[in-house]
Protein backbone atom coordinates (compact mmCIF):
# COMPACT_ATOMS: atom_id res chain seq x y z
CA UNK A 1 115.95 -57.36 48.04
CA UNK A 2 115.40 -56.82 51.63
CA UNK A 3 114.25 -60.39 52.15
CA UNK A 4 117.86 -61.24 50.88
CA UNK A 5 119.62 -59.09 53.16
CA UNK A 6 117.81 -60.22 55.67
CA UNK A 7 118.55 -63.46 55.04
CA UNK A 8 121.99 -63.15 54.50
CA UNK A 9 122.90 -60.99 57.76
CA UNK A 10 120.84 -63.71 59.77
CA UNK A 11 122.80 -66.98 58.49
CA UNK A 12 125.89 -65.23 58.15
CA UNK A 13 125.82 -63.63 62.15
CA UNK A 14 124.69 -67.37 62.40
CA UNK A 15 127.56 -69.38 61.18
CA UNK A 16 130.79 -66.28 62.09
CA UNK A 17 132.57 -67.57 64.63
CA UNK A 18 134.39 -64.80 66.20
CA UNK A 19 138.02 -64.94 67.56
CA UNK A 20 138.04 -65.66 71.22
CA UNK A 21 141.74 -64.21 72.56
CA UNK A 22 142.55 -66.12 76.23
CA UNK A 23 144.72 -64.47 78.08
CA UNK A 24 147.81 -66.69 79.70
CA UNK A 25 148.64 -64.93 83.42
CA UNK A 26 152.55 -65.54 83.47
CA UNK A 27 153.72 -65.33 87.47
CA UNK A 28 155.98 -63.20 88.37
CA UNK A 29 159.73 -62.95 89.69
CA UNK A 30 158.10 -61.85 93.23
CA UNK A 31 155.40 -63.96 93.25
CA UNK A 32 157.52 -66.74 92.56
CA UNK A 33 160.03 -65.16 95.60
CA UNK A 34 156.79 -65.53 97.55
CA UNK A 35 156.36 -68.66 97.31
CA UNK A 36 160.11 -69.96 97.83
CA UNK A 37 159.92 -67.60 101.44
CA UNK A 38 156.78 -68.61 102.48
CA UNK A 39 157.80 -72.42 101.52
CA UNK A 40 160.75 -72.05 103.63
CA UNK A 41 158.60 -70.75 106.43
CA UNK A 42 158.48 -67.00 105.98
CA UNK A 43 155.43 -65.39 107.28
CA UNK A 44 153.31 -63.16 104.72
CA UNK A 45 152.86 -60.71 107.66
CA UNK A 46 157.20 -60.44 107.98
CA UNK A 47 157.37 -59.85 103.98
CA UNK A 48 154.95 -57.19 104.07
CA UNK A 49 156.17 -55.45 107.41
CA UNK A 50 159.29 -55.54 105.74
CA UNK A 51 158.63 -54.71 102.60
CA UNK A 52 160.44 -58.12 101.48
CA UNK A 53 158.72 -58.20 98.24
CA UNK A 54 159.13 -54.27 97.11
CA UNK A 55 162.42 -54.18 98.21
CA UNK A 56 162.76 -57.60 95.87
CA UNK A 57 160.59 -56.90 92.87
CA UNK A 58 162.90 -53.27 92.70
CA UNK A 59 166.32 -54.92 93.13
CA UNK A 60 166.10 -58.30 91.31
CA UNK A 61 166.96 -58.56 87.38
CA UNK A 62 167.40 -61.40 86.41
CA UNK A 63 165.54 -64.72 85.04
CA UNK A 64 161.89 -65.49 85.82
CA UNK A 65 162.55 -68.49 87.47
CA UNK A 66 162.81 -71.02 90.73
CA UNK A 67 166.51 -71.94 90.33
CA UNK A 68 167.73 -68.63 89.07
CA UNK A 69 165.46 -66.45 91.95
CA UNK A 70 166.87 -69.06 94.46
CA UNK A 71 170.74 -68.05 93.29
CA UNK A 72 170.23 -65.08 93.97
CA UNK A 73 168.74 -64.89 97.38
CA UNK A 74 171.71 -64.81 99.17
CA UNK A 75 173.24 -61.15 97.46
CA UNK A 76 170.11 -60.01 97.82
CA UNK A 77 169.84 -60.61 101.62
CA UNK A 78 173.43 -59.16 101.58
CA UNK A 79 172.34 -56.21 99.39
CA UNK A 80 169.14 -55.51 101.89
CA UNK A 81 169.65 -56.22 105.61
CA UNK A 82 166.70 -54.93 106.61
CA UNK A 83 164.64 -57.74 104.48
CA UNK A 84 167.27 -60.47 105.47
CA UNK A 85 166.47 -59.35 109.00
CA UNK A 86 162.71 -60.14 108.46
CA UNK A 87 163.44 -63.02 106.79
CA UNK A 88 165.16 -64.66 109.87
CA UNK A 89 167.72 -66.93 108.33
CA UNK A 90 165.38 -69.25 106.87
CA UNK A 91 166.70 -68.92 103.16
């Protein structure tokens, strides 16, 4: 009987095939931000001294992406004149 088992656990650890789960990394509103600023010139070191991209991620609610993030640059820059400032009228 042990022979059997033996068997059995061998060919059927064998021939399982687990699951495998892969994990899809959706970007972000701010790192999509990021990328418009520093596309229209922005330097990383002016977001960070500024805390551009806090100031962003906490104000902005809306859709995940380019054309919505890009409509709404302007109220935030009016909301936030101490990232606009950093920003230097580039967007």
């Amino acid at each position: 009987m042990n022979l059997l088992k033996t068997l059995w656990d061998k060919l059927v650890n064998k021939t399982s095939a687990s699951p495998t789960l892969v994990a899809v990394e959706e970007e972000s509103c701010t790192d999509i931000f990021k990328q418009i600023c520093l596309d229209a010139g922005i330097r990383n070191k002016d977001l960070a001294s500024g805390k551009v991209l806090e100031s962003f991620e906490a104000w902005y609610d809306g859709p995940c992406n380019e054309d919505s993030i890009r409509t709404s640059i302007a109220d935030f820059k009016a909301a936030h004149s101490a990232a606009a400032a950093k920003m230097m009228g580039k967007l």
